[in-house]
Protein backbone atom coordinates (compact mmCIF):
# COMPACT_ATOMS: atom_id res chain seq x y z
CA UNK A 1 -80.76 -30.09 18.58
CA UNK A 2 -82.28 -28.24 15.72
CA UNK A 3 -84.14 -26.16 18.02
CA UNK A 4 -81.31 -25.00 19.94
CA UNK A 5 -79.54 -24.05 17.00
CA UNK A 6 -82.53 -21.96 15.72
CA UNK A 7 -83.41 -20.58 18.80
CA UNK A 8 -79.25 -19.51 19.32
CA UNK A 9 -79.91 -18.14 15.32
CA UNK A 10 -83.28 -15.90 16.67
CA UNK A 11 -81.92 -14.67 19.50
CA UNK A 12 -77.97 -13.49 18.89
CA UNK A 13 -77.98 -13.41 15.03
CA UNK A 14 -81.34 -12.22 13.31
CA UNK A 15 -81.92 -10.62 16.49
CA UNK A 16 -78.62 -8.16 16.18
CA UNK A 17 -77.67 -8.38 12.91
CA UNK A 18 -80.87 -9.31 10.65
CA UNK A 19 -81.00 -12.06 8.27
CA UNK A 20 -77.94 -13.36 6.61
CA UNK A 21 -78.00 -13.96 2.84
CA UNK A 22 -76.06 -17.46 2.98
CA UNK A 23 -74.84 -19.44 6.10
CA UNK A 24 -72.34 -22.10 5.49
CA UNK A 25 -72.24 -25.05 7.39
CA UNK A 26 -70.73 -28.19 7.53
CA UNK A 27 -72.53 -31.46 6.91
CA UNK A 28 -73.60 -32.54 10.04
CA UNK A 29 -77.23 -33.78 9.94
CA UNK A 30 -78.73 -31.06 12.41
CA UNK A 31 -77.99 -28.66 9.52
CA UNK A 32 -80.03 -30.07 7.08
CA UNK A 33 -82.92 -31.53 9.54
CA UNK A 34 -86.34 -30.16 8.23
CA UNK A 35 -86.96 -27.58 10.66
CA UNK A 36 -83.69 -25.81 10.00
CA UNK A 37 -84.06 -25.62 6.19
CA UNK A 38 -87.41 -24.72 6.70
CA UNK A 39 -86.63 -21.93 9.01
CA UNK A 40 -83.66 -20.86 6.33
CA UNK A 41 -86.43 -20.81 4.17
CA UNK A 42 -88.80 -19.07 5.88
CA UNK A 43 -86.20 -16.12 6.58
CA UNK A 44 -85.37 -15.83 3.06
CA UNK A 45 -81.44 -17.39 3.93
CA UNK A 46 -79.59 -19.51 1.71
CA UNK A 47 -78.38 -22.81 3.67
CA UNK A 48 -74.76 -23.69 2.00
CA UNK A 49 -72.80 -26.50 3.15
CA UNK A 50 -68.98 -26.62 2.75
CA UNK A 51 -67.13 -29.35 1.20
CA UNK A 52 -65.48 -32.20 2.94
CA UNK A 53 -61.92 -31.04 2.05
CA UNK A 54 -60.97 -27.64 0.48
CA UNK A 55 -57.61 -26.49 0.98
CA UNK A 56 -58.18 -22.91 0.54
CA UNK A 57 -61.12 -22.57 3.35
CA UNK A 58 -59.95 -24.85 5.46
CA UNK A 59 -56.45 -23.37 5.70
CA UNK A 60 -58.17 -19.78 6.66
CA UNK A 61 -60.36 -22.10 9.23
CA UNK A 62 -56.80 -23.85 10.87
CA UNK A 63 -55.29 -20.34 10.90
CA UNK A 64 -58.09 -18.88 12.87
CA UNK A 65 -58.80 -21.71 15.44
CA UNK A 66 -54.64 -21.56 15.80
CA UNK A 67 -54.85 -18.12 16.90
CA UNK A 68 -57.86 -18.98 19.06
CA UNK A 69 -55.66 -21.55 20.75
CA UNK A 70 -52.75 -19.11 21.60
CA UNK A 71 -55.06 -17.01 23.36
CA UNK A 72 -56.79 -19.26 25.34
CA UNK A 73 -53.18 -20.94 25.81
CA UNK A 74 -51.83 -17.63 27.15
CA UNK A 75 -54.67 -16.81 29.59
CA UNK A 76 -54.68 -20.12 31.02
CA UNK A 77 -50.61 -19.76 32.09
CA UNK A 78 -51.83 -18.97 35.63
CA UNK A 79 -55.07 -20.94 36.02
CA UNK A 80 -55.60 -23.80 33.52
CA UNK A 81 -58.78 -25.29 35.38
CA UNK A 82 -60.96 -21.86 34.83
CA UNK A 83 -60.71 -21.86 30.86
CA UNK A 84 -64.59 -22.23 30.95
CA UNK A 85 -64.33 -18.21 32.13
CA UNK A 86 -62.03 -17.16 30.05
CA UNK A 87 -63.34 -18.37 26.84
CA UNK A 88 -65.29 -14.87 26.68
CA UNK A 89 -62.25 -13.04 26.87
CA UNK A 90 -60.27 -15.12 24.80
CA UNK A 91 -63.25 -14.67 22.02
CA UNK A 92 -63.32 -10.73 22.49
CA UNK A 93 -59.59 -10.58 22.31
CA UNK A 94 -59.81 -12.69 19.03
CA UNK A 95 -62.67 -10.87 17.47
CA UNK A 96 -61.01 -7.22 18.04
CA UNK A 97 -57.61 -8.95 16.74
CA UNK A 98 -56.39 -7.39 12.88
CA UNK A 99 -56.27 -10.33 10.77
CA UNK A 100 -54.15 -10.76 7.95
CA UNK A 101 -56.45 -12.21 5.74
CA UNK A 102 -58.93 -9.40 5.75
CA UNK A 103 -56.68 -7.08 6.55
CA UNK A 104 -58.71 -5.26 9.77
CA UNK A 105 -60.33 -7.21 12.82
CA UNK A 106 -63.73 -9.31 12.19
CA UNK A 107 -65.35 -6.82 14.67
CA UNK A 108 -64.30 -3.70 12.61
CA UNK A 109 -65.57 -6.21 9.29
CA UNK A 110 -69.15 -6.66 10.90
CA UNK A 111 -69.48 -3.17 12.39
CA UNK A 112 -67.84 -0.73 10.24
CA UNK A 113 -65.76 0.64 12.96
CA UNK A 114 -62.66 -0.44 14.67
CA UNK A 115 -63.20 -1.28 18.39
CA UNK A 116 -62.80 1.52 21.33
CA UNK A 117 -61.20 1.01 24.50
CA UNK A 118 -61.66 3.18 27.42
CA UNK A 119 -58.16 4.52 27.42
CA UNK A 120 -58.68 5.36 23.64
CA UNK A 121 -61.83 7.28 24.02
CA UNK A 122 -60.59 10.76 23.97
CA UNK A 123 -59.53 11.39 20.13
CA UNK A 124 -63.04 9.43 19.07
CA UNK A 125 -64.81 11.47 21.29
CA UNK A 126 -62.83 14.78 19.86
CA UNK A 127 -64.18 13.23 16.59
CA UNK A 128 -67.96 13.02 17.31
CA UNK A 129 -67.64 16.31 18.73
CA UNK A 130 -66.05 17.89 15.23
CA UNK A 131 -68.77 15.96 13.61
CA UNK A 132 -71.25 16.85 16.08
CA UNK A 133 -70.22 20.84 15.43
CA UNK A 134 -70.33 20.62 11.31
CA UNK A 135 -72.85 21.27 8.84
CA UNK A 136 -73.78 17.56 7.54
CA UNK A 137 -77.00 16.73 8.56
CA UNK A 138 -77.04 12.84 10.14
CA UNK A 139 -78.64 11.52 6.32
CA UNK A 140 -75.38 12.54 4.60
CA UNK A 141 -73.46 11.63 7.68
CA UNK A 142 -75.14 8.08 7.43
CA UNK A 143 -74.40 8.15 3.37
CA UNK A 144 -70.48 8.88 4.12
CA UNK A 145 -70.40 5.99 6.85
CA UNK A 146 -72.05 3.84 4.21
CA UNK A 147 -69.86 4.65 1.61
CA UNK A 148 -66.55 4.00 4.08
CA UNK A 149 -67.79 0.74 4.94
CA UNK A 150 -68.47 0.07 1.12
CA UNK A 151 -65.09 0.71 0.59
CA UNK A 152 -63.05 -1.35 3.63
CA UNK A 153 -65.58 -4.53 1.83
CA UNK A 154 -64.40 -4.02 -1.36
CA UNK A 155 -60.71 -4.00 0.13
CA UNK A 156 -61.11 -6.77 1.91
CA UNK A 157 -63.05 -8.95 -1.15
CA UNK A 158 -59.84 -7.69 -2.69
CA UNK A 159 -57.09 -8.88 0.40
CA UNK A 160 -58.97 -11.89 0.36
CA UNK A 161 -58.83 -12.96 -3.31
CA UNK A 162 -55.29 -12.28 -3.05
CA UNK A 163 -54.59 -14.11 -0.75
CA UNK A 164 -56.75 -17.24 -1.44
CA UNK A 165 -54.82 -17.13 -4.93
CA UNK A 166 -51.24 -16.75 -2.56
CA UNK A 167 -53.13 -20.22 -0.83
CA UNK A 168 -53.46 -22.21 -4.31
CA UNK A 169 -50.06 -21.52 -5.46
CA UNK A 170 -48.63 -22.67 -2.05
CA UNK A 171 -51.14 -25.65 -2.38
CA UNK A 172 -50.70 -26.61 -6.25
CA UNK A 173 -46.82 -26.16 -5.44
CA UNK A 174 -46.70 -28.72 -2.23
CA UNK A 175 -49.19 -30.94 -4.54
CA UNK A 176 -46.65 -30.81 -7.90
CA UNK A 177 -43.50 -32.01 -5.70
């Protein structure tokens, strides 16, 4: 099973995206078989495992798969035995989803961008043309896009401390009654 998982981590992760820093896991025992911390090792990743019970993760984690649900629930009204297909869609339509946690969609989080449909192409396309036109070479065009994604993490790191600390107080109040 180990093998699967590192060959799935090779070929859609490190492949797209490069080497993680951390992954988190839970403790199942495929995650902490020889070959995969030896692999984590190898590519310079921390392996992190997450704890059997914490209120403020798992709460994002319920919220998430919830939505998940909903989706898949709504696709399915019309033909509940293909849900196997749909799953695809129902992950896409997730993914490009704003999230009130972060504050923007997970795909505009790992990308930097928001997503672009084909009946919204026309004012990105003006945009690349404008940009296309100007006087920035594509170095301090890269720099600004750097800088913009710098600054959506940082307001995110900040959306999310808030609301983790909006979690405890919900959670230390429920625990105090």
């Amino acid at each position: 099973m180990d093998t699967i998982i590192i060959q799935f981590l090779e070929s859609n992760i490190l492949s797209h995206f490069g080497c993680p820093h951390k992954i988190i896991t839970d403790n199942v025992a495929v995650f902490n078989s020889k070959r995969m911390v030896e692999f984590c090792k190898k590519h310079n990743i921390t392996l992190g495992h997450s704890t059997t019970y914490y209120p403020q993760g798992n709460g994002l984690a319920e919220s998430s798969n919830k939505s998940l649900v909903n989706i898949i629930k709504k696709m399915l009204e019309a033909n509940k035995k293909n849900w196997h297909q749909n799953l695809v869609n129902a992950l896409w339509a997730d993914r490009v989803s704003s999230k009130k946690s972060i504050v923007m969609s997970p795909f505009e989080m790992v990308y930097g961008t928001d997503t672009v449909f084909p009946t919204s192409l026309a004012v990105p396309i003006m945009i690349l043309l404008q940009e296309a036109g100007s006087e920035e070479d594509d170095i301090q065009n890269r720099i600004n896009q750097m800088i913009h994604l710098q600054q959506k993490k940082e307001e995110v790191s900040q959306n999310t401390l808030w609301l983790q600390e909006k979690i405890k107080k919900i959670y230390d109040h429920k625990t105090k009654a």
